[in-house]
PDB file of N, CA and C in Angstrom:
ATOM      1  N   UNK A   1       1.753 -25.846  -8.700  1.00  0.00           N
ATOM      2  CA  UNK A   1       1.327 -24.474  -8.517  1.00  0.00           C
ATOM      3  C   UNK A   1       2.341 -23.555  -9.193  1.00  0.00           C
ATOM      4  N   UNK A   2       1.915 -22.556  -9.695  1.00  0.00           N
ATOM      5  CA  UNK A   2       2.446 -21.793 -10.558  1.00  0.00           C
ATOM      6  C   UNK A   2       3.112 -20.777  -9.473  1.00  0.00           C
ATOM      7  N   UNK A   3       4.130 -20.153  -9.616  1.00  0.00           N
ATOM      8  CA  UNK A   3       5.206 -19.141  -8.745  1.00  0.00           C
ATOM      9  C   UNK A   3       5.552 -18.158  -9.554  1.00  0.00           C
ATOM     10  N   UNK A   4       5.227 -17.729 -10.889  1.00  0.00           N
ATOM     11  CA  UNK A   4       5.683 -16.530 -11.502  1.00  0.00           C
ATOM     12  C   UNK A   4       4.849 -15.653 -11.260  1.00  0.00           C
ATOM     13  N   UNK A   5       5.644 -14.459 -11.584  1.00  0.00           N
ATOM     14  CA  UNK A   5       5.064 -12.877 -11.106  1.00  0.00           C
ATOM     15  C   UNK A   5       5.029 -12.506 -12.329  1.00  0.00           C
ATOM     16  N   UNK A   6       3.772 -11.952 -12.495  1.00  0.00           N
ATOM     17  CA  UNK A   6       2.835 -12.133 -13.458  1.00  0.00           C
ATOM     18  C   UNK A   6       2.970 -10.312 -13.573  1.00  0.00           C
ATOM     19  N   UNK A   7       3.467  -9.928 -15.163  1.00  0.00           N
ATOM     20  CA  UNK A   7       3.689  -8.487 -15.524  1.00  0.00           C
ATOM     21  C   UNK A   7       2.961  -7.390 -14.597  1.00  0.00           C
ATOM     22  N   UNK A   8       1.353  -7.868 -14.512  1.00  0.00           N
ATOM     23  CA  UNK A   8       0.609  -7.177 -13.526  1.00  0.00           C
ATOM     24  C   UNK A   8       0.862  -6.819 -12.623  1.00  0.00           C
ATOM     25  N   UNK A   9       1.389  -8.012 -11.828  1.00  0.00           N
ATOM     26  CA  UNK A   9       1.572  -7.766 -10.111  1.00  0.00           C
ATOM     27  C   UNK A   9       3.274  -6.925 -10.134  1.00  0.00           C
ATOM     28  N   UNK A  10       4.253  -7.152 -11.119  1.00  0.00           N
ATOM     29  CA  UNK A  10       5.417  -6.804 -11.183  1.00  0.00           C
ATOM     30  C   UNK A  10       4.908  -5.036 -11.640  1.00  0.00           C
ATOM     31  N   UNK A  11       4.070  -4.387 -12.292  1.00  0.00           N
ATOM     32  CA  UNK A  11       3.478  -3.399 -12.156  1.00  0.00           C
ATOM     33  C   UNK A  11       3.262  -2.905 -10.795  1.00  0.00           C
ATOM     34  N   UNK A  12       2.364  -3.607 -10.506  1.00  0.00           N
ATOM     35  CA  UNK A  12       1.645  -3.171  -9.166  1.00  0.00           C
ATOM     36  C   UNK A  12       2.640  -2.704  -7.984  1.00  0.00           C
ATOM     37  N   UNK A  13       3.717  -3.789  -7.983  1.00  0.00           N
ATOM     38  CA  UNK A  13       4.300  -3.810  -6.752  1.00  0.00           C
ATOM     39  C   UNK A  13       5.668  -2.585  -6.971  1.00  0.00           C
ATOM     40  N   UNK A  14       5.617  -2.064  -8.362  1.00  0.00           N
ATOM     41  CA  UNK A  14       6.502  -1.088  -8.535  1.00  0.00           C
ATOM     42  C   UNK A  14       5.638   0.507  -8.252  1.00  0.00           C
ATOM     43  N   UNK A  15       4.323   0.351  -8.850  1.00  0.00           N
ATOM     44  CA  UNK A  15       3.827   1.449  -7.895  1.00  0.00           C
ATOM     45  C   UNK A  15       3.726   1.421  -6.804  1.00  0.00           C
ATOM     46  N   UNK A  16       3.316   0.683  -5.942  1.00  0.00           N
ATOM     47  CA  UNK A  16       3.598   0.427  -3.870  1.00  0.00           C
ATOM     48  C   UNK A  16       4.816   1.085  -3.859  1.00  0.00           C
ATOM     49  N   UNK A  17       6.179   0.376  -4.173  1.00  0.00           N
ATOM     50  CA  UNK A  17       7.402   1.156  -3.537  1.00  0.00           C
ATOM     51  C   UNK A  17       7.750   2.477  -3.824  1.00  0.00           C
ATOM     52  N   UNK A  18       7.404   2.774  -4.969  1.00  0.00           N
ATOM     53  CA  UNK A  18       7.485   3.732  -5.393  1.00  0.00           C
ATOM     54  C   UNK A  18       6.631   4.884  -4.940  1.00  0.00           C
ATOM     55  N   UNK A  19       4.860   4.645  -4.477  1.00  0.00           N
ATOM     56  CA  UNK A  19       4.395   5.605  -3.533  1.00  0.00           C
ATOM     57  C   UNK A  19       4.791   5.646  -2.062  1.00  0.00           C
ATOM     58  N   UNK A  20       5.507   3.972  -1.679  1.00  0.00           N
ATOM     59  CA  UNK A  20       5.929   4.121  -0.238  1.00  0.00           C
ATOM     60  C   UNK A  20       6.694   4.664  -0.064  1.00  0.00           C
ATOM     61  N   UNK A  21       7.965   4.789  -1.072  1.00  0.00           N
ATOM     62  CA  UNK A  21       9.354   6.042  -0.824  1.00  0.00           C
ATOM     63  C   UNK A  21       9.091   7.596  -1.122  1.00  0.00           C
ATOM     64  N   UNK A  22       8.439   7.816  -1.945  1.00  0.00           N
ATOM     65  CA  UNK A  22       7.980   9.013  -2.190  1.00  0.00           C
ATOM     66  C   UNK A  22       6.770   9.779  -1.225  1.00  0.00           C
ATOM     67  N   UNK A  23       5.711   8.441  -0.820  1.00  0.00           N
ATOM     68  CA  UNK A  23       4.969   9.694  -0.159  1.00  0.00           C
ATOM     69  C   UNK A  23       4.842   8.844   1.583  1.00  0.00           C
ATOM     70  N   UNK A  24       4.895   7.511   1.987  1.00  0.00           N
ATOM     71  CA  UNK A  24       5.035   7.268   2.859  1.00  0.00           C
ATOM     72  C   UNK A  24       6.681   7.628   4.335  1.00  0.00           C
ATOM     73  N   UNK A  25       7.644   6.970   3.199  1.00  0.00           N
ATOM     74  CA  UNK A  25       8.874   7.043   3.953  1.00  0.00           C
ATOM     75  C   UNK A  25       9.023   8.754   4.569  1.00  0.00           C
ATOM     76  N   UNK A  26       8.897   9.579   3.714  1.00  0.00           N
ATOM     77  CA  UNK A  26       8.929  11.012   4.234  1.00  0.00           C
ATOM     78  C   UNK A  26       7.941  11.219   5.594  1.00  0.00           C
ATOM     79  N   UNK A  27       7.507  10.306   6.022  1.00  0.00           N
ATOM     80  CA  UNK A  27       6.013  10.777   7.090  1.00  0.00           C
ATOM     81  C   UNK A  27       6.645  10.436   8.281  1.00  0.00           C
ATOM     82  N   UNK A  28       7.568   9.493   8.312  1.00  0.00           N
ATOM     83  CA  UNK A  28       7.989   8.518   9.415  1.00  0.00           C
ATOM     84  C   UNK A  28       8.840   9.166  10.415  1.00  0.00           C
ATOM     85  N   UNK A  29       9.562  10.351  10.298  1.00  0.00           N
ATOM     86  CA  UNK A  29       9.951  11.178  11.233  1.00  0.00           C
ATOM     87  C   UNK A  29       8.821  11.650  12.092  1.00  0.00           C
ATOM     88  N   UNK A  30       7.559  12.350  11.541  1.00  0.00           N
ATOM     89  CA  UNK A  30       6.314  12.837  12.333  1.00  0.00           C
ATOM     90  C   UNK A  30       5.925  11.247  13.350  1.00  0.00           C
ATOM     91  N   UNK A  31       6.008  10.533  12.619  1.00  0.00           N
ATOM     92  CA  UNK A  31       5.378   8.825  12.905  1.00  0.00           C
ATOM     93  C   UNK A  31       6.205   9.036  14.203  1.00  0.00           C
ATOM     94  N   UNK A  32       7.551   8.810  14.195  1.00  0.00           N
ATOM     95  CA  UNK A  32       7.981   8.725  15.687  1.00  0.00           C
ATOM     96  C   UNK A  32       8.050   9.342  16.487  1.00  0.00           C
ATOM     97  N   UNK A  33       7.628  10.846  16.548  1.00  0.00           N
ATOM     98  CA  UNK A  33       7.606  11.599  17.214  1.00  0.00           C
ATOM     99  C   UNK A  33       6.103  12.264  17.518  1.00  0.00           C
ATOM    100  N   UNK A  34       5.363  12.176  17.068  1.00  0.00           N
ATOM    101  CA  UNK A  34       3.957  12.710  17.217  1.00  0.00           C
ATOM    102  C   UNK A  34       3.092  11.781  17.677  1.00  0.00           C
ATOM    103  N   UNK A  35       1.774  12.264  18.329  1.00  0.00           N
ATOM    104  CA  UNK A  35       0.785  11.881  18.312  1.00  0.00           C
ATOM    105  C   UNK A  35       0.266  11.169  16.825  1.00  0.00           C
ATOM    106  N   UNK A  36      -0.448   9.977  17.026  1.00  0.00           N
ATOM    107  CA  UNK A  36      -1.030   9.242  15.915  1.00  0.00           C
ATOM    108  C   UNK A  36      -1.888  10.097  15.094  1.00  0.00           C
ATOM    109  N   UNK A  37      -2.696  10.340  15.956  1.00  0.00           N
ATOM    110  CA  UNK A  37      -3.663  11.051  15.575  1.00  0.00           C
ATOM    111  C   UNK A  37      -3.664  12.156  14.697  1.00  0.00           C
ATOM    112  N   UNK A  38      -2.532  12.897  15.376  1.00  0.00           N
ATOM    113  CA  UNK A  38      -2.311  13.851  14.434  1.00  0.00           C
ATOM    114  C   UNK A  38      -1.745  14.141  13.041  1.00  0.00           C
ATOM    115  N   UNK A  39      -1.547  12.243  12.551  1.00  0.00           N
ATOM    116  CA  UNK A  39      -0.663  12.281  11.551  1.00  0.00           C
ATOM    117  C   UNK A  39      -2.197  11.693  10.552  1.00  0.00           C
ATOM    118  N   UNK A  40      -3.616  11.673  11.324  1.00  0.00           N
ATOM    119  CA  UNK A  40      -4.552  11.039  10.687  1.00  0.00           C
ATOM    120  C   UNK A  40      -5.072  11.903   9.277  1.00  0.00           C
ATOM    121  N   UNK A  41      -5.001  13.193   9.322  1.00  0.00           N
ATOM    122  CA  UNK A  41      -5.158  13.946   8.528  1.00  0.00           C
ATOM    123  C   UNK A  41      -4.287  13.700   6.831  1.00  0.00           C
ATOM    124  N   UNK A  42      -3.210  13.558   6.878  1.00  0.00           N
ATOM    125  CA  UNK A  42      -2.317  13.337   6.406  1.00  0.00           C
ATOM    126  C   UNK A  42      -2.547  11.674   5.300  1.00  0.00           C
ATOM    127  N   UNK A  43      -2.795  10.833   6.425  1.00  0.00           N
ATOM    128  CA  UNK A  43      -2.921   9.793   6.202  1.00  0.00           C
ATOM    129  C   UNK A  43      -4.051   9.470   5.444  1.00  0.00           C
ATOM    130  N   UNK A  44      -4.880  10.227   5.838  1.00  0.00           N
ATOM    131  CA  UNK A  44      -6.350  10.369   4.961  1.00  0.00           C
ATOM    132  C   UNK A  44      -6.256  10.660   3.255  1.00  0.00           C
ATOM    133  N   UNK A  45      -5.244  11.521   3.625  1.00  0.00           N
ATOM    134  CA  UNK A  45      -4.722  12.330   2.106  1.00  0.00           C
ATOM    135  C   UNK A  45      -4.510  11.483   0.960  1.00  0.00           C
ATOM    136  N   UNK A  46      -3.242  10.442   1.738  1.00  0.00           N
ATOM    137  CA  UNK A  46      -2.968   9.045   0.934  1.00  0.00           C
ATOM    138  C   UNK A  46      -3.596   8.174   0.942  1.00  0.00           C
ATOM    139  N   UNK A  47      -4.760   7.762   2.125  1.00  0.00           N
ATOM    140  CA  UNK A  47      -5.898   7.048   1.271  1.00  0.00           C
ATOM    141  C   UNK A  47      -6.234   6.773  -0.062  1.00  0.00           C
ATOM    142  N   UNK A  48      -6.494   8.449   0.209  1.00  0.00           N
ATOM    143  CA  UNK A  48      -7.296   8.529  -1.190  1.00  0.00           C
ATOM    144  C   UNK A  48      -6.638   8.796  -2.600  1.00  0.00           C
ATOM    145  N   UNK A  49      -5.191   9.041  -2.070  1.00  0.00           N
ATOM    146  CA  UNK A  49      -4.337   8.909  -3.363  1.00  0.00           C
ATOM    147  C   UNK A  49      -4.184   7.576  -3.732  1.00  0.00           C
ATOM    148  N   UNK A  50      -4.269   6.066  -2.773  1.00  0.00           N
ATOM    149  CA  UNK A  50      -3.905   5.103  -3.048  1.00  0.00           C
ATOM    150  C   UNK A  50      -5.428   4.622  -3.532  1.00  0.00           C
ATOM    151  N   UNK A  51      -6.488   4.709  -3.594  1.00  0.00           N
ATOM    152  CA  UNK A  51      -7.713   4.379  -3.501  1.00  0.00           C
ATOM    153  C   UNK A  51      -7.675   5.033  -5.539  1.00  0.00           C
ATOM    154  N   UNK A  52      -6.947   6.092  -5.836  1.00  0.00           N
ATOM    155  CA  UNK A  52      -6.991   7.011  -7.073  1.00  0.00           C
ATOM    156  C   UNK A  52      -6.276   6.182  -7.952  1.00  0.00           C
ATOM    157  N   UNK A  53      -5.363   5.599  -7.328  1.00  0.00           N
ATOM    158  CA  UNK A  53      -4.534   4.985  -8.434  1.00  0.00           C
ATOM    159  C   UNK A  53      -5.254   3.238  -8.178  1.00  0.00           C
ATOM    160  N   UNK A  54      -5.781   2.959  -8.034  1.00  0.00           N
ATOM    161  CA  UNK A  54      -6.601   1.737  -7.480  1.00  0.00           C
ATOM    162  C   UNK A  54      -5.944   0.556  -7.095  1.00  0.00           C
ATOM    163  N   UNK A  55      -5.266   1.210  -5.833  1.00  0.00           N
ATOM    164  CA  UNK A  55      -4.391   0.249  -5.206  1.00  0.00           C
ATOM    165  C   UNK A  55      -5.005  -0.338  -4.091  1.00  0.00           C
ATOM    166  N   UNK A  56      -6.479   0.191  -3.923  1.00  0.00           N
ATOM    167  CA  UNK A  56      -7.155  -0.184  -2.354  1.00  0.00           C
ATOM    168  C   UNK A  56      -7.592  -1.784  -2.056  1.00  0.00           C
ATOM    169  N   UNK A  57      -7.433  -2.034  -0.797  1.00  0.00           N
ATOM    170  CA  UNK A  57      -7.728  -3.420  -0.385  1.00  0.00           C
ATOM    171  C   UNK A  57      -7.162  -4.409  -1.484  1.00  0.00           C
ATOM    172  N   UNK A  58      -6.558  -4.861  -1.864  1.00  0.00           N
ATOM    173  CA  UNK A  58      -5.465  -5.631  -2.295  1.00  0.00           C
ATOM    174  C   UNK A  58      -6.172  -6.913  -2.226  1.00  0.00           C
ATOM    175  N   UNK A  59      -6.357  -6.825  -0.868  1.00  0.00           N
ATOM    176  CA  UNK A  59      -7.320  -8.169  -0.608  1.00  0.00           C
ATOM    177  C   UNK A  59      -8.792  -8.920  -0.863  1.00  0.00           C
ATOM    178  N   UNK A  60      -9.443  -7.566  -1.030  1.00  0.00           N
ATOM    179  CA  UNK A  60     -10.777  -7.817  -1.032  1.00  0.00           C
ATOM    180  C   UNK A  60     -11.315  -8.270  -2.319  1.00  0.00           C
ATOM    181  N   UNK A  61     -12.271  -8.920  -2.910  1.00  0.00           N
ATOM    182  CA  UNK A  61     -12.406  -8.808  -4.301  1.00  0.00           C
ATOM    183  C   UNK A  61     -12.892  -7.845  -4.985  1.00  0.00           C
ATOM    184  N   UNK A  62     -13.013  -7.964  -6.001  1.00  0.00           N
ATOM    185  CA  UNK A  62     -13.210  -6.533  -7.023  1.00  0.00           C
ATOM    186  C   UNK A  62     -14.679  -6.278  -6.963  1.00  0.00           C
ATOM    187  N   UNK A  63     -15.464  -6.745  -6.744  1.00  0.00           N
ATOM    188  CA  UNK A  63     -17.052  -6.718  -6.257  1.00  0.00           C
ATOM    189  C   UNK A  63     -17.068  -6.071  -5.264  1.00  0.00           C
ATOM    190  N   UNK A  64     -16.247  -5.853  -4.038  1.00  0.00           N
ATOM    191  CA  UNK A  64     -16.667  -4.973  -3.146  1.00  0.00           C
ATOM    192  C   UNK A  64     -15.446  -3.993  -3.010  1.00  0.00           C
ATOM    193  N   UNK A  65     -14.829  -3.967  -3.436  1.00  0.00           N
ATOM    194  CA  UNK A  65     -13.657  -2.577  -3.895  1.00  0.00           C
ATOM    195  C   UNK A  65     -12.405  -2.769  -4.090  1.00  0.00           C
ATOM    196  N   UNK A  66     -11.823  -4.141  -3.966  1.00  0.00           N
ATOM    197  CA  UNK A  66     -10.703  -4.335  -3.855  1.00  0.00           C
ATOM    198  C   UNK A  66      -9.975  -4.742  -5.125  1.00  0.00           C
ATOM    199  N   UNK A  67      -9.160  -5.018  -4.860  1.00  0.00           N
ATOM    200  CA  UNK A  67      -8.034  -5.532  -5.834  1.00  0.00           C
ATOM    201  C   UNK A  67      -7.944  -7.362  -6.528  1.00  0.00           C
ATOM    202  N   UNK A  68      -8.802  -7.909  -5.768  1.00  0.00           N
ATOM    203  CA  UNK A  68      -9.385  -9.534  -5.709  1.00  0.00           C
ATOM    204  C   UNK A  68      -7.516  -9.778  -6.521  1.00  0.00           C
ATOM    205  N   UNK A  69      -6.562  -9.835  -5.666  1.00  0.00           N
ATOM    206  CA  UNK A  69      -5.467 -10.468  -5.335  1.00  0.00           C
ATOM    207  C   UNK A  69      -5.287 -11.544  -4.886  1.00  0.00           C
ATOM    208  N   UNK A  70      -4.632 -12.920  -5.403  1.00  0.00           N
ATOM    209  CA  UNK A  70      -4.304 -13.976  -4.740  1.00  0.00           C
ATOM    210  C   UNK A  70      -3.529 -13.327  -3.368  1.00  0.00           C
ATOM    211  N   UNK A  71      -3.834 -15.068  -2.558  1.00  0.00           N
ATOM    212  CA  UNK A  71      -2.778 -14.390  -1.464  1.00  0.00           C
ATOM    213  C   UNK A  71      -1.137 -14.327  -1.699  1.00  0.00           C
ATOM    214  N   UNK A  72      -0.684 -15.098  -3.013  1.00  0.00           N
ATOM    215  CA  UNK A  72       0.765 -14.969  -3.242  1.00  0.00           C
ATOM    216  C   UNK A  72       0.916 -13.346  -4.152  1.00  0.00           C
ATOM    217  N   UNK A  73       0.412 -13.095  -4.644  1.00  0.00           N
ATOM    218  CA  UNK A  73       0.024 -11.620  -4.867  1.00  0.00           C
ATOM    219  C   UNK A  73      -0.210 -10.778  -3.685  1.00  0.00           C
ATOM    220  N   UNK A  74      -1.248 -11.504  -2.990  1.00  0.00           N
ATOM    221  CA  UNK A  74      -1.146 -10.353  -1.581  1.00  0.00           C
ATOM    222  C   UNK A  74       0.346  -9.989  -1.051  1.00  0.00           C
ATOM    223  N   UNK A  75       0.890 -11.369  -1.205  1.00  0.00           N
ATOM    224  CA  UNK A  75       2.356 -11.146  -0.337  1.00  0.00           C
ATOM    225  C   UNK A  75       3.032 -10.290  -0.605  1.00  0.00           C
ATOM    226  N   UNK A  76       3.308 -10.114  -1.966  1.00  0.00           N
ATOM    227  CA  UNK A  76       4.328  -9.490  -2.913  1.00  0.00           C
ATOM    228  C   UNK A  76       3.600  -8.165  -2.114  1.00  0.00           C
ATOM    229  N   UNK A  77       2.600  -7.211  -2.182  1.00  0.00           N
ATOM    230  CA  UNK A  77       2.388  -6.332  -2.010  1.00  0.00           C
ATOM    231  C   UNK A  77       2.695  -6.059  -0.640  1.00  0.00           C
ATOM    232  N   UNK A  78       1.915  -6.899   0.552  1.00  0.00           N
ATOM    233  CA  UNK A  78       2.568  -6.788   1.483  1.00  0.00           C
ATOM    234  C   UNK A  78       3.905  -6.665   2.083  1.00  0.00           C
ATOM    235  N   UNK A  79       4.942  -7.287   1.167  1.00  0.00           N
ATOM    236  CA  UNK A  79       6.149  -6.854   1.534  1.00  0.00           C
ATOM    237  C   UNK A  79       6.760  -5.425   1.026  1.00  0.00           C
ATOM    238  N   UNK A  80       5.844  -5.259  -0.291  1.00  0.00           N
ATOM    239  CA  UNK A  80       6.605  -3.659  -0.318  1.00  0.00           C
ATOM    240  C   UNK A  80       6.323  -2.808   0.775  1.00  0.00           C
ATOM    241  N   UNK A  81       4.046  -2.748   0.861  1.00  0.00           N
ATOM    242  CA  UNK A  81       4.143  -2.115   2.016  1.00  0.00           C
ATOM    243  C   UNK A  81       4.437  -1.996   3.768  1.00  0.00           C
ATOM    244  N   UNK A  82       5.272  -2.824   3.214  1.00  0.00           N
ATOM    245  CA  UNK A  82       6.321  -3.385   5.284  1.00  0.00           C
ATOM    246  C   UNK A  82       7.593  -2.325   4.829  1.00  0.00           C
ATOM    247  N   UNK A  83       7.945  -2.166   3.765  1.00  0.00           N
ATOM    248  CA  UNK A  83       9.284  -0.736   3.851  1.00  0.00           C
ATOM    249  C   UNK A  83       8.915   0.368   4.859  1.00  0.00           C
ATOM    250  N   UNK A  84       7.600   0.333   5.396  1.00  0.00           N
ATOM    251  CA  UNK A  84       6.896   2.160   6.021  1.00  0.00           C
ATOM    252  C   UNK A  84       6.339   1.281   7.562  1.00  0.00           C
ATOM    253  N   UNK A  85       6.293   1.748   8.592  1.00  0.00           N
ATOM    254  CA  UNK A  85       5.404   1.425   9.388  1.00  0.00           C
ATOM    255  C   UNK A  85       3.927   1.753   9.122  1.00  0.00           C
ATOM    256  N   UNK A  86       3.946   3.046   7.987  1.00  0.00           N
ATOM    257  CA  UNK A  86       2.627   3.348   8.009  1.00  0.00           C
ATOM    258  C   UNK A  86       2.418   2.522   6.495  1.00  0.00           C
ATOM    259  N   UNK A  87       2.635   1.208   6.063  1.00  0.00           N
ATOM    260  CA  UNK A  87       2.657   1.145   4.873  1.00  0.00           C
ATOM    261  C   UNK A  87       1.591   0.720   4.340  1.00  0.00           C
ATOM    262  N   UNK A  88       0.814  -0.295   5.889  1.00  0.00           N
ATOM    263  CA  UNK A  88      -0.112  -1.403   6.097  1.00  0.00           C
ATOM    264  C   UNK A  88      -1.433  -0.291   6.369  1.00  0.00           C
ATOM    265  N   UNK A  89      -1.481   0.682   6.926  1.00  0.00           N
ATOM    266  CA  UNK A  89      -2.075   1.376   7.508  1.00  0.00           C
ATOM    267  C   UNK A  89      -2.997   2.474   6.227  1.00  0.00           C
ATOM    268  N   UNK A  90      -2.024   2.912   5.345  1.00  0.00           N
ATOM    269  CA  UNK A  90      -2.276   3.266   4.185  1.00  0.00           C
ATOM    270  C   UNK A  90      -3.142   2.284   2.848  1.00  0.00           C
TER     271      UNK A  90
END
């Protein structure tokens, strides 16, 4: 089985950290102190910023909106977005 990180995913996973420090990590003060809910608005926002740059569902295949990512690809992504509590959530 092949184990290299493939230019793509080394792309990919530099936009994740890079939207998780820039637009996630800043949220995480409200995160511990607020109501969830009230941070849903917000969160909605980056949805659809992450959905813009076509980072959505990672997992799913590309036939129904996703990113059709291996799961060793999933990982890589998943660990950037574990830097945020809201990283998974986004």
């Amino acid at each position: 089985m092949d184990f290299a990180i493939s230019n793509r995913i080394q792309t990919i996973v530099g936009m994740i950290q890079e939207f998780v420090e820039a637009e996630l990590i800043p949220l995480e003060p409200d995160f511990l102190v607020k109501d969830f809910k009230e941070l849903l608005p917000v969160l909605r926002e980056k949805q659809e910023m992450v959905k813009k740059m076509e980072l959505w569902a990672p997992n799913f295949p590309v036939e129904c909106g996703g990113m059709g990512l291996s799961l060793l690809e999933h990982g890589l992504v998943s660990e950037a977005l574990g830097r945020s509590p809201l990283g998974h959530y986004v």
